[in-house]
Protein backbone atom coordinates (compact mmCIF):
# COMPACT_ATOMS: atom_id res chain seq x y z
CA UNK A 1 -32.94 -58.79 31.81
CA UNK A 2 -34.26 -56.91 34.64
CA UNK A 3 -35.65 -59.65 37.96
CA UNK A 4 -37.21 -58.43 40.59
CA UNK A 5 -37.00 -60.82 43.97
CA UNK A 6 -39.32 -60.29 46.37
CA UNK A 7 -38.96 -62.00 50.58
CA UNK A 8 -40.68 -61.55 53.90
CA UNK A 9 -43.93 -62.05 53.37
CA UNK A 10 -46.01 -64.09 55.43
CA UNK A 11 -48.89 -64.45 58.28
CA UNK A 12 -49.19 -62.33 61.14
CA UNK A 13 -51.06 -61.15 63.77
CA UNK A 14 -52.88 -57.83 63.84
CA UNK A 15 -50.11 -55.65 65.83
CA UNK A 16 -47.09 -57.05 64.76
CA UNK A 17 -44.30 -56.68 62.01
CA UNK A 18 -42.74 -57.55 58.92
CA UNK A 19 -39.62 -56.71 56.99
CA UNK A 20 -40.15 -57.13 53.17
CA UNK A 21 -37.17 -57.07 51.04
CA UNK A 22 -36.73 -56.35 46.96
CA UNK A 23 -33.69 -57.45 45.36
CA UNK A 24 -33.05 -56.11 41.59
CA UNK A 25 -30.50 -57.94 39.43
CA UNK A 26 -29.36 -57.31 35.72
CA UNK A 27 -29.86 -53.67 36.24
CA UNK A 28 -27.40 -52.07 33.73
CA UNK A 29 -28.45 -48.30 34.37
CA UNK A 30 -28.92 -47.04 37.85
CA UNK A 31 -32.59 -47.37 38.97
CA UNK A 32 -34.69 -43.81 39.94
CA UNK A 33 -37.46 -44.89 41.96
CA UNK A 34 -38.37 -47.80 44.06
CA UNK A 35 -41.21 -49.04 45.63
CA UNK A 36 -44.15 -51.06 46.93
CA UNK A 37 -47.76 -51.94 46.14
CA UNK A 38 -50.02 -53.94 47.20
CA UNK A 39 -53.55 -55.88 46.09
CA UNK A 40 -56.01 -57.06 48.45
CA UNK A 41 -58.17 -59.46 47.06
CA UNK A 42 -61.10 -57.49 44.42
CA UNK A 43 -59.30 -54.48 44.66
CA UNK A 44 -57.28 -52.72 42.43
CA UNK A 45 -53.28 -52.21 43.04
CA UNK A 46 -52.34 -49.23 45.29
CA UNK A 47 -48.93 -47.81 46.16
CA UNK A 48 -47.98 -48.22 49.49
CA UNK A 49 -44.74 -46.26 49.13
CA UNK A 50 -42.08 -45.28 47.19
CA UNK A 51 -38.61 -43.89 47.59
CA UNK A 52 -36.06 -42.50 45.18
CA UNK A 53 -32.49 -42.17 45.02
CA UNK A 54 -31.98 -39.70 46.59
CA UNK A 55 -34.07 -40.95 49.83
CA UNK A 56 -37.27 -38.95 49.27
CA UNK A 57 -39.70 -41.14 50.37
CA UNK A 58 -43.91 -40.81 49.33
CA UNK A 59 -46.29 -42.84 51.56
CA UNK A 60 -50.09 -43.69 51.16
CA UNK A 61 -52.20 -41.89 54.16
CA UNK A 62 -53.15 -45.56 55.06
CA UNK A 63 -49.65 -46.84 55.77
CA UNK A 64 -47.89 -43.39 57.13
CA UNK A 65 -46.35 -43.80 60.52
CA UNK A 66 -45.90 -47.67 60.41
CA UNK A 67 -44.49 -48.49 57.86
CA UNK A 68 -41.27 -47.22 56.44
CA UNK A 69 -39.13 -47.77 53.11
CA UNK A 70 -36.05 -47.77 53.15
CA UNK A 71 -33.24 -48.58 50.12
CA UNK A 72 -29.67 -49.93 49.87
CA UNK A 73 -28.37 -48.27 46.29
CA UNK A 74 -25.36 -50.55 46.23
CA UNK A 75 -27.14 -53.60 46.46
CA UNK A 76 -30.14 -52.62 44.47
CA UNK A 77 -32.72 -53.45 47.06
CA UNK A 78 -35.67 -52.34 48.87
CA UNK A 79 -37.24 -52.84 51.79
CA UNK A 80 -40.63 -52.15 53.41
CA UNK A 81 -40.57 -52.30 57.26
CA UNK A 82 -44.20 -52.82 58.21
CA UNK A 83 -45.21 -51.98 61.55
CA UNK A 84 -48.47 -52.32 63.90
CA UNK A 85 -49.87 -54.48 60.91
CA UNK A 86 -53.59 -54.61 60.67
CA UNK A 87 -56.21 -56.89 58.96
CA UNK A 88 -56.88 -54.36 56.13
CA UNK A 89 -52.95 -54.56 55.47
CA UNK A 90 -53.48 -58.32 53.80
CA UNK A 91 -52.64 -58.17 50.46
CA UNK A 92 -49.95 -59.30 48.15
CA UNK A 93 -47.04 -56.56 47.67
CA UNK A 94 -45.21 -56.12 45.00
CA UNK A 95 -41.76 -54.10 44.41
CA UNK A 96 -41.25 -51.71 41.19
CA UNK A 97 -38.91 -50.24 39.96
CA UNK A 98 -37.96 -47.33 37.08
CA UNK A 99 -34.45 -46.70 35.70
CA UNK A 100 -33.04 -43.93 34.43
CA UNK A 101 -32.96 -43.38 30.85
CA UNK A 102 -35.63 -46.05 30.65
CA UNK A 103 -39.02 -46.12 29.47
CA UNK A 104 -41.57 -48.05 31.31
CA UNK A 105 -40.79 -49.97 34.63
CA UNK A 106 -40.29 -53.39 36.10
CA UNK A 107 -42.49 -55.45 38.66
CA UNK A 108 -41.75 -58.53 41.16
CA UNK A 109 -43.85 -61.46 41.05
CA UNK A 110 -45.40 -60.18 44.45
CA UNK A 111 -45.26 -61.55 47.92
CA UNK A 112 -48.68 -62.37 50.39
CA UNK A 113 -48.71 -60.51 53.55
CA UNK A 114 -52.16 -61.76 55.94
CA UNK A 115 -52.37 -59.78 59.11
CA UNK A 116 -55.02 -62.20 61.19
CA UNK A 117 -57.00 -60.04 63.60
């Protein structure tokens, strides 16, 4: 069965960073696309970014030239590097991924970023 482990979440102020990381385990076929997307609070899920395996990476206009995903295909992970955080960033994130071969796709159980201002 497919997990999805999500880390480095947490509260910080408006200007600074966090690292999120995605770890998949009981992947049996190699995964396509990974990614990140977040909630705020009364608003619907968005995609942050996403990268495949190749390394071709999509980014919402909101997040482009701060943050920046990156992937490690032998470990199965993802991470987000989030830079010059701001307010609107608060939300909680959560990592997807698709496989090849697969129908449908997998979610983490998400992690809460707060950017204070």
């Amino acid at each position: 069965q497919v997990q999805l482990v999500e880390s480095g979440g947490g509260l910080v102020q408006a200007g600074g960073s966090l690292r999120l990381s995605c770890a998949a385990s009981g992947v049996v076929f190699s995964i396509n696309r990974m990614g990140w997307y977040r909630q705020a609070p009364g608003s619907q899920r968005e995609l942050v970014a996403t990268i495949t395996r190749g390394g071709t990476t999509n980014y919402a206009d909101s997040v482009k030239g701060r943050f920046v995903i990156s992937r490690d295909n032998a470990k199965n992970t993802v991470f987000l590097q989030m830079n010059n955080l701001k307010p609107e960033d608060t939300a909680v994130y959560y990592c997807n991924i698709d496989l090849f071969g697969i129908r449908g796709d997998y979610w983490g159980q998400g992690t809460q970023v707060t950017v204070s201002s």
